[in-house]
C-alpha atoms as a PDB file:
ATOM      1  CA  UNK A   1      92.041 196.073 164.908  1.00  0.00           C
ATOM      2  CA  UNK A   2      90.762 192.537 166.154  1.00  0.00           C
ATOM      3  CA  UNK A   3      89.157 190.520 163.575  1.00  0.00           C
ATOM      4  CA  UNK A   4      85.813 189.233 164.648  1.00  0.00           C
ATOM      5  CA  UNK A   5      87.029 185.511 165.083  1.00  0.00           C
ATOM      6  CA  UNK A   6      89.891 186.479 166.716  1.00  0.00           C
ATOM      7  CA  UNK A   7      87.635 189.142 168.946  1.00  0.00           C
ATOM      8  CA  UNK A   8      85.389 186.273 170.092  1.00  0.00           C
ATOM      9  CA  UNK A   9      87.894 183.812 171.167  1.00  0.00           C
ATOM     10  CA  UNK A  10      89.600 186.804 173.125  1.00  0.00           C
ATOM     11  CA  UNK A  11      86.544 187.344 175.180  1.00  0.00           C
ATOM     12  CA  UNK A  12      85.773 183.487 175.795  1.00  0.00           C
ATOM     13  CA  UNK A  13      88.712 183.942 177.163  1.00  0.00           C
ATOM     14  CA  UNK A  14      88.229 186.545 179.178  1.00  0.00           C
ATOM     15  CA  UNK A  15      84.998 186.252 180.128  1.00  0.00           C
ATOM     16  CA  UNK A  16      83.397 182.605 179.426  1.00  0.00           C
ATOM     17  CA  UNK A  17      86.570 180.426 181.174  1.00  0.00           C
ATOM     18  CA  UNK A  18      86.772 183.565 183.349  1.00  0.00           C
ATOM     19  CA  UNK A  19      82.921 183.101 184.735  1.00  0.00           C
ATOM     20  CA  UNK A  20      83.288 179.335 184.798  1.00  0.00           C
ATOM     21  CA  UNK A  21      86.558 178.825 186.897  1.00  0.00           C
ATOM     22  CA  UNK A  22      86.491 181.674 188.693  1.00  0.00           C
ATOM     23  CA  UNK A  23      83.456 183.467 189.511  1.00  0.00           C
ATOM     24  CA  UNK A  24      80.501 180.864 189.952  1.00  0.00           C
ATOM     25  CA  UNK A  25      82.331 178.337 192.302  1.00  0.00           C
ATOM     26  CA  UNK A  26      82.777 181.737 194.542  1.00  0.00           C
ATOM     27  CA  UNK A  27      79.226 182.296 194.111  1.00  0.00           C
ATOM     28  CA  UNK A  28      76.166 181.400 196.348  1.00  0.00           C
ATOM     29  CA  UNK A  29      73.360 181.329 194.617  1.00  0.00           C
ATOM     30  CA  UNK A  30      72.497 179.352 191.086  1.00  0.00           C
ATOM     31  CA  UNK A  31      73.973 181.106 187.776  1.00  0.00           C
ATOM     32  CA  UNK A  32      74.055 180.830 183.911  1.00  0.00           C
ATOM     33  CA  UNK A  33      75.924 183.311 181.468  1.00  0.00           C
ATOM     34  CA  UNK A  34      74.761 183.785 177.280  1.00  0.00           C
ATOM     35  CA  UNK A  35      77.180 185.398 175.429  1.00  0.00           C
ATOM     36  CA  UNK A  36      76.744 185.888 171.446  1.00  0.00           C
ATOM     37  CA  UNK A  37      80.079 188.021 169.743  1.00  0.00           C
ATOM     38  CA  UNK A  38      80.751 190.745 172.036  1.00  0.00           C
ATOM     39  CA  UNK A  39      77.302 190.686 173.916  1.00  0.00           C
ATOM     40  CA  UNK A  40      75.976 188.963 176.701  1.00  0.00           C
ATOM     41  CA  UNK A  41      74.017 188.422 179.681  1.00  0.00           C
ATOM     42  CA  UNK A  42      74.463 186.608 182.986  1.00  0.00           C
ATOM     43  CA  UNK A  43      71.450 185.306 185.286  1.00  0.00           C
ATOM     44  CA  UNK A  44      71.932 185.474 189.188  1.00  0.00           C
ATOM     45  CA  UNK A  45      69.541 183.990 191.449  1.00  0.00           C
ATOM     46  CA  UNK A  46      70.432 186.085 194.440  1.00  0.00           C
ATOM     47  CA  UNK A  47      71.060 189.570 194.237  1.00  0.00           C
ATOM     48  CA  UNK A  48      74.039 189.748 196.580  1.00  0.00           C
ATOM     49  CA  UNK A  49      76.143 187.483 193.623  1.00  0.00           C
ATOM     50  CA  UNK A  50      74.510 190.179 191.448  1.00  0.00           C
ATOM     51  CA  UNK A  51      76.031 192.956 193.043  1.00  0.00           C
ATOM     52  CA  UNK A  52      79.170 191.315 193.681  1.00  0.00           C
ATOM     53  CA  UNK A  53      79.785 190.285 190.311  1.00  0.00           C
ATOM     54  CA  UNK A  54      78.858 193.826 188.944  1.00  0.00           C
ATOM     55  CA  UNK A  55      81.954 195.220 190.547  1.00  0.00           C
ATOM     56  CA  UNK A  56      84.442 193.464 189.613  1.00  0.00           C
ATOM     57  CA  UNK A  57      83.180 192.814 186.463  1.00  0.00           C
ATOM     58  CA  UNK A  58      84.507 195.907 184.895  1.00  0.00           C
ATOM     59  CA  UNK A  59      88.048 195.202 186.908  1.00  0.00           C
ATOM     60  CA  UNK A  60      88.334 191.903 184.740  1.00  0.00           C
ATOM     61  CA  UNK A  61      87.727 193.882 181.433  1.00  0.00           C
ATOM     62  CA  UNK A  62      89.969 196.662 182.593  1.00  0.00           C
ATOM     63  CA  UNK A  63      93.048 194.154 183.247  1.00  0.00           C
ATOM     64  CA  UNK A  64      92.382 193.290 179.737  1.00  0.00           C
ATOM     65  CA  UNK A  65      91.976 196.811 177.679  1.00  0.00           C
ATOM     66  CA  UNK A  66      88.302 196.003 177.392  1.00  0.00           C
ATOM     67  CA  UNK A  67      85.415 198.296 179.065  1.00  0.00           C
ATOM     68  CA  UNK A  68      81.696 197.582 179.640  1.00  0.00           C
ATOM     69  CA  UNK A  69      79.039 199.475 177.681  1.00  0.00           C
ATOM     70  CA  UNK A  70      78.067 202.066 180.157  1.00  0.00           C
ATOM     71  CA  UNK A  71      74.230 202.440 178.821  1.00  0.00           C
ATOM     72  CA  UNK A  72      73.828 198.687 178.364  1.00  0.00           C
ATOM     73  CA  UNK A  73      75.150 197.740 181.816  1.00  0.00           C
ATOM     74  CA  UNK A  74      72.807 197.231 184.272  1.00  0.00           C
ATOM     75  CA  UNK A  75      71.426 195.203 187.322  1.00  0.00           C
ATOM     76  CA  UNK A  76      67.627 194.141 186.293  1.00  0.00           C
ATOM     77  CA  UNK A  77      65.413 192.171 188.807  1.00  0.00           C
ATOM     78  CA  UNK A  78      63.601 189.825 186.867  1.00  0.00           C
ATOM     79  CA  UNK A  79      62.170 186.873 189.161  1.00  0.00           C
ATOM     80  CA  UNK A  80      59.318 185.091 188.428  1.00  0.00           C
ATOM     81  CA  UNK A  81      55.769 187.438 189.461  1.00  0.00           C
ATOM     82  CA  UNK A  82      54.456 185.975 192.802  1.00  0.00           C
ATOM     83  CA  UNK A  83      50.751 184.001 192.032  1.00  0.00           C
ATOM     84  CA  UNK A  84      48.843 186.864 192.038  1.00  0.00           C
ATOM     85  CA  UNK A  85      51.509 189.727 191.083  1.00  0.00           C
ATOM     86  CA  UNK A  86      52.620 191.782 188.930  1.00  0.00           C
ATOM     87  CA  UNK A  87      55.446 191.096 186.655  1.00  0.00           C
ATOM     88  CA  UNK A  88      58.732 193.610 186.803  1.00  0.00           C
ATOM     89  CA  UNK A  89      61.896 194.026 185.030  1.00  0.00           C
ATOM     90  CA  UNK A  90      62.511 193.364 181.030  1.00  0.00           C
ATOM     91  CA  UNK A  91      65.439 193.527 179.067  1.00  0.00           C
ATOM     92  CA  UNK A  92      66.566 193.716 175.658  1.00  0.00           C
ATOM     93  CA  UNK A  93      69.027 190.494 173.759  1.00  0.00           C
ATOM     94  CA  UNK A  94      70.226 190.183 170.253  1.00  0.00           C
ATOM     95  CA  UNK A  95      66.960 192.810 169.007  1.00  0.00           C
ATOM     96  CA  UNK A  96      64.321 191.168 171.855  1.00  0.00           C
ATOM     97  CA  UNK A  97      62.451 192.382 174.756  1.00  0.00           C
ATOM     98  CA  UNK A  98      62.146 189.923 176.951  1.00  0.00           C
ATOM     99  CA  UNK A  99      59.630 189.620 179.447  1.00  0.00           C
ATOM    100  CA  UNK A 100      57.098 187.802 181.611  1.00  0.00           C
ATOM    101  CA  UNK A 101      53.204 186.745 180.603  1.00  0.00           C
ATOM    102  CA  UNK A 102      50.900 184.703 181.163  1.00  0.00           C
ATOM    103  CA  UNK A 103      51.244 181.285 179.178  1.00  0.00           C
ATOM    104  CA  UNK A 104      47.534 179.939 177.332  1.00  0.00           C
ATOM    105  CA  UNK A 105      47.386 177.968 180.751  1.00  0.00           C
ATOM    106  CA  UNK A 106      47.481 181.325 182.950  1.00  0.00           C
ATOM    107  CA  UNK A 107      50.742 180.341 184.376  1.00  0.00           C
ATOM    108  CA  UNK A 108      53.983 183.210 184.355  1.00  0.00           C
ATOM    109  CA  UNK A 109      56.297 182.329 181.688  1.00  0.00           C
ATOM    110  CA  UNK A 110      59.696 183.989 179.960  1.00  0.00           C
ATOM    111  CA  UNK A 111      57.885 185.814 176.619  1.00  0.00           C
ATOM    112  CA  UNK A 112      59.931 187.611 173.585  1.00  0.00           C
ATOM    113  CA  UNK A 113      59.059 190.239 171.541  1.00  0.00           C
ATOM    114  CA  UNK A 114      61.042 192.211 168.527  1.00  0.00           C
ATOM    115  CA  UNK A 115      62.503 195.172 170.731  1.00  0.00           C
ATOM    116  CA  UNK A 116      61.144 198.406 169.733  1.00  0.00           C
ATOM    117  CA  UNK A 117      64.156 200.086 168.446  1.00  0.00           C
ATOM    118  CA  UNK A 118      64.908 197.293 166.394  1.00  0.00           C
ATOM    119  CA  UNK A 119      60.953 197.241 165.164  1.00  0.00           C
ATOM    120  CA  UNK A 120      60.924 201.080 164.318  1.00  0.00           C
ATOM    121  CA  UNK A 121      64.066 200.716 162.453  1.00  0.00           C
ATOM    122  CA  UNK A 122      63.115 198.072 160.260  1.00  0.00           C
ATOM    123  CA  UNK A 123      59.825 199.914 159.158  1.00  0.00           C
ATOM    124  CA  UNK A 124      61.781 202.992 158.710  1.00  0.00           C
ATOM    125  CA  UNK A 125      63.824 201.287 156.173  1.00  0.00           C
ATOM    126  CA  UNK A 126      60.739 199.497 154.537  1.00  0.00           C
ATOM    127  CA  UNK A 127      59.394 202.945 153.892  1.00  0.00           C
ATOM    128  CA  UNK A 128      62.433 204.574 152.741  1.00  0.00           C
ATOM    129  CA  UNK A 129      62.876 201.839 150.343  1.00  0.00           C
ATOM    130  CA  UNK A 130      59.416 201.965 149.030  1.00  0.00           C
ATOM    131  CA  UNK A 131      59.938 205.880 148.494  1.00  0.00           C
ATOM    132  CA  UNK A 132      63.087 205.674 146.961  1.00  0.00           C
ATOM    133  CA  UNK A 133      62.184 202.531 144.227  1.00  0.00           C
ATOM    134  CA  UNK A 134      58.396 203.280 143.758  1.00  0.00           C
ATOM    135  CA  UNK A 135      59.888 203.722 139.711  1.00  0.00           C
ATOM    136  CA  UNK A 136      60.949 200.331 139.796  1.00  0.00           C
ATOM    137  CA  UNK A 137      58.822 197.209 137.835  1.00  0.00           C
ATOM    138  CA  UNK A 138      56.227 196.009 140.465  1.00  0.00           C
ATOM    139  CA  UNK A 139      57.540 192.383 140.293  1.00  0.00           C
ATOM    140  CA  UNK A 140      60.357 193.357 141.236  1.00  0.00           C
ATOM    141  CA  UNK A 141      59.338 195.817 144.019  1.00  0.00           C
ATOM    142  CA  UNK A 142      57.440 192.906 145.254  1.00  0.00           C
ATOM    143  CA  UNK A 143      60.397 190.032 145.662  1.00  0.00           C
ATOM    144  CA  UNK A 144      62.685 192.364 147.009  1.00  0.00           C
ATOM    145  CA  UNK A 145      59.381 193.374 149.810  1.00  0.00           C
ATOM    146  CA  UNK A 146      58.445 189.476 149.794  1.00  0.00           C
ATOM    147  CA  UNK A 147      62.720 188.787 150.945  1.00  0.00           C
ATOM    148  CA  UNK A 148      62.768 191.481 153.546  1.00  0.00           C
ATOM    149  CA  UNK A 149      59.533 190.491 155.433  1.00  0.00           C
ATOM    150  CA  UNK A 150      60.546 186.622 155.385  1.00  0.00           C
ATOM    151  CA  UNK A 151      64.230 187.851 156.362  1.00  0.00           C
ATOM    152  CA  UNK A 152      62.160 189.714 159.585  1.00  0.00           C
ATOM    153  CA  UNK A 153      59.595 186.249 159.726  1.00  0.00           C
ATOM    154  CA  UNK A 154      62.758 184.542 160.165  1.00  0.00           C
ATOM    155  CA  UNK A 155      64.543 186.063 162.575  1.00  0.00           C
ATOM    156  CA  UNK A 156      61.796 187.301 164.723  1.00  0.00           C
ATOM    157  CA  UNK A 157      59.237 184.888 164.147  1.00  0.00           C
ATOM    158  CA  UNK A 158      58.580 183.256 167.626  1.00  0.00           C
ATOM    159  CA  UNK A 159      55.041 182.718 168.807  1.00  0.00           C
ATOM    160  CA  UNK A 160      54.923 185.144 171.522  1.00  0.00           C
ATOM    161  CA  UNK A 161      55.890 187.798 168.779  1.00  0.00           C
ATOM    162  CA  UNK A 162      52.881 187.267 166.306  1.00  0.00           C
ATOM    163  CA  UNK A 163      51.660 190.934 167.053  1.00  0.00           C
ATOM    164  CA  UNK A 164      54.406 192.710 166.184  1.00  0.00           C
ATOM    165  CA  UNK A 165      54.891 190.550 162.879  1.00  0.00           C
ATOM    166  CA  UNK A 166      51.399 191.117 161.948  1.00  0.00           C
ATOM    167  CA  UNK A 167      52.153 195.563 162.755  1.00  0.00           C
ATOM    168  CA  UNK A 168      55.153 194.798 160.387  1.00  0.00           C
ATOM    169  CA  UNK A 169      53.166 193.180 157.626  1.00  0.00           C
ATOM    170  CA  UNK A 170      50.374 195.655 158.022  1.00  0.00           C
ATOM    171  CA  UNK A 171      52.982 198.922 158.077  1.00  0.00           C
ATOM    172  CA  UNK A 172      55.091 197.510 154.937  1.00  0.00           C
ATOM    173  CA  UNK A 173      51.364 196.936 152.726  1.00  0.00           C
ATOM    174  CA  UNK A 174      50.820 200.697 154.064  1.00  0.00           C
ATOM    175  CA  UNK A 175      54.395 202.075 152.936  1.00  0.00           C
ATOM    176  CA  UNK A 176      53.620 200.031 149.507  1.00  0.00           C
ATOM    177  CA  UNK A 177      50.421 201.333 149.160  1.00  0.00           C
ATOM    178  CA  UNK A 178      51.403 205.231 149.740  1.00  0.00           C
ATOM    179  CA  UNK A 179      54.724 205.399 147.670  1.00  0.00           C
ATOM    180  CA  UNK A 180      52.527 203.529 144.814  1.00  0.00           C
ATOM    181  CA  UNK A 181      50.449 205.944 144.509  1.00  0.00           C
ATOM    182  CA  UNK A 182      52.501 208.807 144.033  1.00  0.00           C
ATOM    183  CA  UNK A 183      52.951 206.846 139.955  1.00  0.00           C
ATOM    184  CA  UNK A 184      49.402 207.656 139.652  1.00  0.00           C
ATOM    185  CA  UNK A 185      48.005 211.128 138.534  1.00  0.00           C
ATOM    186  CA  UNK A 186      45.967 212.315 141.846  1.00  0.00           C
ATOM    187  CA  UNK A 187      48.723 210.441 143.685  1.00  0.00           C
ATOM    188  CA  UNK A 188      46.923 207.934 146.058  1.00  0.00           C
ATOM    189  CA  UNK A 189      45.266 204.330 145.539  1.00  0.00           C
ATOM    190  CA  UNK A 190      42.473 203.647 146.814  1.00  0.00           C
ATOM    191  CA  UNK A 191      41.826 200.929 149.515  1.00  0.00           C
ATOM    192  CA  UNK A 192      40.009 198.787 147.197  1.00  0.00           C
ATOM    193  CA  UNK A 193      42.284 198.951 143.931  1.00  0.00           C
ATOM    194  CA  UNK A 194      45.302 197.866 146.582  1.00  0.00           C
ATOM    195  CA  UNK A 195      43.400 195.165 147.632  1.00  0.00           C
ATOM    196  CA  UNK A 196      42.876 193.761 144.422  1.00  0.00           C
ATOM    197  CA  UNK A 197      46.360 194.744 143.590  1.00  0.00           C
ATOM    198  CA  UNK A 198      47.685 192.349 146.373  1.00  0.00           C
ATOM    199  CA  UNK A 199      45.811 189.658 144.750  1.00  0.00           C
ATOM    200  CA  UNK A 200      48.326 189.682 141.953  1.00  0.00           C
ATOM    201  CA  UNK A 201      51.022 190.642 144.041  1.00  0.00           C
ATOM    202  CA  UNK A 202      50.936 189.566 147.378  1.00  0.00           C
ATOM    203  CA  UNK A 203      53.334 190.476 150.323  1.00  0.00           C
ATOM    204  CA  UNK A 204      54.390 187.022 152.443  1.00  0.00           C
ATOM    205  CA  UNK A 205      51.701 187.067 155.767  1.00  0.00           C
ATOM    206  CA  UNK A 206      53.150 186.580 159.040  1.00  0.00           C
ATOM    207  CA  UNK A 207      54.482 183.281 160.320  1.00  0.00           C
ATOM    208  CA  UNK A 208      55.420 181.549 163.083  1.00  0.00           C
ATOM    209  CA  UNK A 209      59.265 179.951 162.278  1.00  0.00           C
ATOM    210  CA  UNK A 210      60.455 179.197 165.665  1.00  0.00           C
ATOM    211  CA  UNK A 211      58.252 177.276 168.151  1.00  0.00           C
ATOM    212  CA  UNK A 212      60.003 178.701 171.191  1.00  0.00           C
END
Protein backbone atom coordinates (compact mmCIF):
# COMPACT_ATOMS: atom_id res chain seq x y z
CA UNK A 1 0.00 0.00 0.00
CA UNK A 2 1.10 3.72 -0.80
CA UNK A 3 1.62 5.81 2.15
CA UNK A 4 -0.24 9.05 1.94
CA UNK A 5 2.99 11.22 1.34
CA UNK A 6 4.24 9.00 -0.96
CA UNK A 7 0.48 8.74 -2.66
CA UNK A 8 0.45 12.53 -3.16
CA UNK A 9 3.73 13.06 -4.72
CA UNK A 10 2.76 10.05 -7.12
CA UNK A 11 -0.21 11.89 -8.40
CA UNK A 12 1.58 15.43 -8.70
CA UNK A 13 3.27 13.50 -10.74
CA UNK A 14 0.90 12.16 -12.66
CA UNK A 15 -1.49 14.55 -12.80
CA UNK A 16 -0.23 18.21 -11.63
CA UNK A 17 3.26 18.22 -14.02
CA UNK A 18 1.04 16.07 -16.27
CA UNK A 19 -1.78 19.05 -16.69
CA UNK A 20 0.90 21.72 -16.72
CA UNK A 21 3.33 20.46 -19.53
CA UNK A 22 1.16 18.63 -21.34
CA UNK A 23 -2.40 19.28 -21.46
CA UNK A 24 -3.02 23.17 -21.11
CA UNK A 25 -0.41 24.39 -23.75
CA UNK A 26 -2.63 21.90 -26.13
CA UNK A 27 -5.58 23.59 -24.88
CA UNK A 28 -7.66 26.56 -26.30
CA UNK A 29 -9.43 28.05 -23.95
CA UNK A 30 -8.23 29.48 -20.25
CA UNK A 31 -7.71 26.64 -17.45
CA UNK A 32 -6.83 26.12 -13.70
CA UNK A 33 -6.62 22.64 -11.85
CA UNK A 34 -7.10 22.26 -7.52
CA UNK A 35 -6.02 19.21 -6.35
CA UNK A 36 -6.01 18.40 -2.40
CA UNK A 37 -4.60 14.41 -1.60
CA UNK A 38 -6.22 12.31 -4.07
CA UNK A 39 -9.07 14.81 -5.07
CA UNK A 40 -9.42 17.44 -7.40
CA UNK A 41 -11.03 19.59 -9.81
CA UNK A 42 -10.08 21.28 -13.07
CA UNK A 43 -11.88 24.54 -14.55
CA UNK A 44 -12.27 24.80 -18.46
CA UNK A 45 -13.48 27.81 -20.04
CA UNK A 46 -14.65 26.18 -23.22
CA UNK A 47 -16.38 23.08 -23.27
CA UNK A 48 -14.65 21.52 -26.26
CA UNK A 49 -11.13 21.44 -23.83
CA UNK A 50 -13.73 20.00 -21.41
CA UNK A 51 -14.63 17.21 -23.40
CA UNK A 52 -11.33 16.64 -24.72
CA UNK A 53 -9.66 16.46 -21.56
CA UNK A 54 -12.40 14.08 -20.12
CA UNK A 55 -11.23 11.38 -22.46
CA UNK A 56 -8.09 11.02 -22.09
CA UNK A 57 -8.10 11.75 -18.71
CA UNK A 58 -8.83 8.28 -17.60
CA UNK A 59 -6.06 6.99 -20.38
CA UNK A 60 -3.37 8.96 -18.24
CA UNK A 61 -4.55 7.24 -14.95
CA UNK A 62 -4.84 3.93 -16.69
CA UNK A 63 -1.03 4.06 -17.98
CA UNK A 64 -0.40 4.52 -14.39
CA UNK A 65 -2.63 1.71 -12.40
CA UNK A 66 -4.81 4.55 -11.22
CA UNK A 67 -8.72 4.87 -12.23
CA UNK A 68 -11.15 7.81 -11.88
CA UNK A 69 -14.03 7.66 -9.40
CA UNK A 70 -16.83 6.71 -11.64
CA UNK A 71 -19.72 8.56 -9.44
CA UNK A 72 -17.54 11.60 -8.79
CA UNK A 73 -16.51 12.12 -12.43
CA UNK A 74 -18.34 14.38 -14.24
CA UNK A 75 -18.58 17.33 -16.81
CA UNK A 76 -20.58 20.31 -14.88
CA UNK A 77 -21.39 23.63 -16.73
CA UNK A 78 -20.92 26.20 -14.35
CA UNK A 79 -20.48 29.75 -16.14
CA UNK A 80 -21.35 32.75 -14.70
CA UNK A 81 -25.68 33.33 -14.92
CA UNK A 82 -26.28 35.84 -17.81
CA UNK A 83 -27.66 39.51 -16.12
CA UNK A 84 -30.93 38.50 -15.76
CA UNK A 85 -30.61 34.49 -15.55
CA UNK A 86 -30.74 31.85 -13.79
CA UNK A 87 -27.81 30.23 -12.23
CA UNK A 88 -26.99 26.30 -13.23
CA UNK A 89 -24.59 23.71 -12.28
CA UNK A 90 -23.05 23.14 -8.52
CA UNK A 91 -20.63 20.86 -7.32
CA UNK A 92 -19.35 19.43 -4.29
CA UNK A 93 -15.12 20.04 -2.94
CA UNK A 94 -13.45 18.93 0.19
CA UNK A 95 -17.38 18.71 2.10
CA UNK A 96 -18.77 22.10 0.01
CA UNK A 97 -21.43 22.83 -2.39
CA UNK A 98 -20.44 25.29 -4.38
CA UNK A 99 -22.54 27.51 -6.19
CA UNK A 100 -23.63 30.85 -7.63
CA UNK A 101 -25.70 33.89 -5.69
CA UNK A 102 -26.21 36.98 -5.63
CA UNK A 103 -23.44 39.04 -3.68
CA UNK A 104 -25.05 42.04 -0.97
CA UNK A 105 -24.46 44.24 -4.19
CA UNK A 106 -26.90 41.99 -6.45
CA UNK A 107 -24.06 40.98 -8.58
CA UNK A 108 -23.47 36.78 -9.42
CA UNK A 109 -20.73 35.56 -7.35
CA UNK A 110 -18.96 31.88 -6.54
CA UNK A 111 -20.94 31.01 -2.92
CA UNK A 112 -20.06 27.84 -0.51
CA UNK A 113 -22.06 26.01 1.60
CA UNK A 114 -21.35 22.74 4.00
CA UNK A 115 -22.51 19.96 1.42
CA UNK A 116 -25.44 18.14 2.62
CA UNK A 117 -24.05 14.77 3.10
CA UNK A 118 -21.36 16.09 4.99
CA UNK A 119 -24.09 18.35 7.13
CA UNK A 120 -26.43 15.28 7.85
CA UNK A 121 -23.54 13.29 8.92
CA UNK A 122 -22.19 15.52 11.35
CA UNK A 123 -25.66 15.95 13.15
CA UNK A 124 -26.09 12.30 13.03
CA UNK A 125 -23.05 11.90 15.06
CA UNK A 126 -23.94 14.89 17.43
CA UNK A 127 -27.06 12.97 18.28
CA UNK A 128 -25.64 9.64 18.62
CA UNK A 129 -23.15 11.04 20.93
CA UNK A 130 -25.61 12.86 23.02
CA UNK A 131 -27.64 9.44 23.30
CA UNK A 132 -24.90 7.38 24.05
CA UNK A 133 -23.11 9.87 27.01
CA UNK A 134 -26.35 11.55 28.34
CA UNK A 135 -24.85 9.58 31.90
CA UNK A 136 -21.89 11.54 31.67
CA UNK A 137 -21.16 14.91 34.17
CA UNK A 138 -22.77 17.89 32.27
CA UNK A 139 -19.43 19.83 32.23
CA UNK A 140 -18.10 17.51 30.62
CA UNK A 141 -20.90 16.74 28.09
CA UNK A 142 -20.66 20.36 27.43
CA UNK A 143 -16.67 20.81 26.41
CA UNK A 144 -16.67 17.84 24.49
CA UNK A 145 -20.26 19.60 22.53
CA UNK A 146 -18.46 23.16 22.88
CA UNK A 147 -15.00 21.25 20.76
CA UNK A 148 -17.12 19.61 18.15
CA UNK A 149 -19.22 22.70 17.12
CA UNK A 150 -15.97 25.03 17.04
CA UNK A 151 -14.16 21.99 15.17
CA UNK A 152 -17.44 22.40 12.48
CA UNK A 153 -17.16 26.67 13.06
CA UNK A 154 -13.77 26.10 11.93
CA UNK A 155 -13.80 24.25 9.12
CA UNK A 156 -17.01 25.38 7.65
CA UNK A 157 -17.28 28.71 8.90
CA UNK A 158 -17.30 30.97 5.72
CA UNK A 159 -19.80 33.78 5.44
CA UNK A 160 -21.89 32.47 2.76
CA UNK A 161 -22.42 29.35 5.11
CA UNK A 162 -23.93 31.19 8.25
CA UNK A 163 -27.32 29.26 7.70
CA UNK A 164 -26.25 26.05 7.84
CA UNK A 165 -23.96 26.83 11.00
CA UNK A 166 -26.79 28.39 12.72
CA UNK A 167 -29.21 24.65 11.62
CA UNK A 168 -26.08 22.97 13.23
CA UNK A 169 -26.08 24.96 16.43
CA UNK A 170 -29.82 24.85 16.64
CA UNK A 171 -29.97 20.75 15.87
CA UNK A 172 -26.97 19.98 18.45
CA UNK A 173 -29.03 22.33 21.50
CA UNK A 174 -32.07 20.02 20.22
CA UNK A 175 -30.09 16.56 20.43
CA UNK A 176 -28.79 18.00 24.00
CA UNK A 177 -31.97 18.92 25.06
CA UNK A 178 -33.83 15.43 24.15
CA UNK A 179 -31.11 12.88 25.36
CA UNK A 180 -31.08 15.17 28.71
CA UNK A 181 -34.14 14.55 29.43
CA UNK A 182 -34.36 11.01 29.32
CA UNK A 183 -32.09 11.52 33.23
CA UNK A 184 -35.22 13.04 34.35
CA UNK A 185 -38.31 11.04 35.66
CA UNK A 186 -41.15 11.97 32.90
CA UNK A 187 -38.18 12.03 30.51
CA UNK A 188 -38.31 15.48 28.71
CA UNK A 189 -37.16 19.17 29.72
CA UNK A 190 -39.02 21.64 29.17
CA UNK A 191 -38.21 24.60 26.78
CA UNK A 192 -37.81 26.96 29.53
CA UNK A 193 -35.68 24.86 32.15
CA UNK A 194 -33.16 24.29 28.89
CA UNK A 195 -33.02 27.72 28.40
CA UNK A 196 -31.99 28.56 31.68
CA UNK A 197 -29.87 25.50 31.63
CA UNK A 198 -27.80 27.01 28.68
CA UNK A 199 -27.21 29.95 30.79
CA UNK A 200 -24.88 27.88 32.90
CA UNK A 201 -23.82 25.85 30.20
CA UNK A 202 -23.74 27.31 27.01
CA UNK A 203 -23.01 25.65 23.56
CA UNK A 204 -20.36 28.01 21.35
CA UNK A 205 -22.95 30.22 18.76
CA UNK A 206 -22.09 30.27 15.25
CA UNK A 207 -19.18 32.20 13.79
CA UNK A 208 -17.83 33.44 10.94
CA UNK A 209 -13.79 32.15 10.85
CA UNK A 210 -12.97 32.58 7.30
CA UNK A 211 -13.80 35.85 5.47
CA UNK A 212 -13.90 34.21 2.06
Amino acid sequence: MISPILSNIFLHYVLDDWFAKEVQPRLTGKSFLIRFADDFIVGLQLESDAKRLLEVLPKRFKRHSLELHPKKTRLIAFGKPARKGKPQGTFDFLGFTYYWGRSLKGNWVIKKKTARKRRNRFMRMLWSWCKEHRHDSIRSQQETLCSKLMGFYQYFGVRSNFKVLEVVYEYAASAWKHWLGQRHRNGRLSYKKFSRFLTGYPLPRPRIVHNI
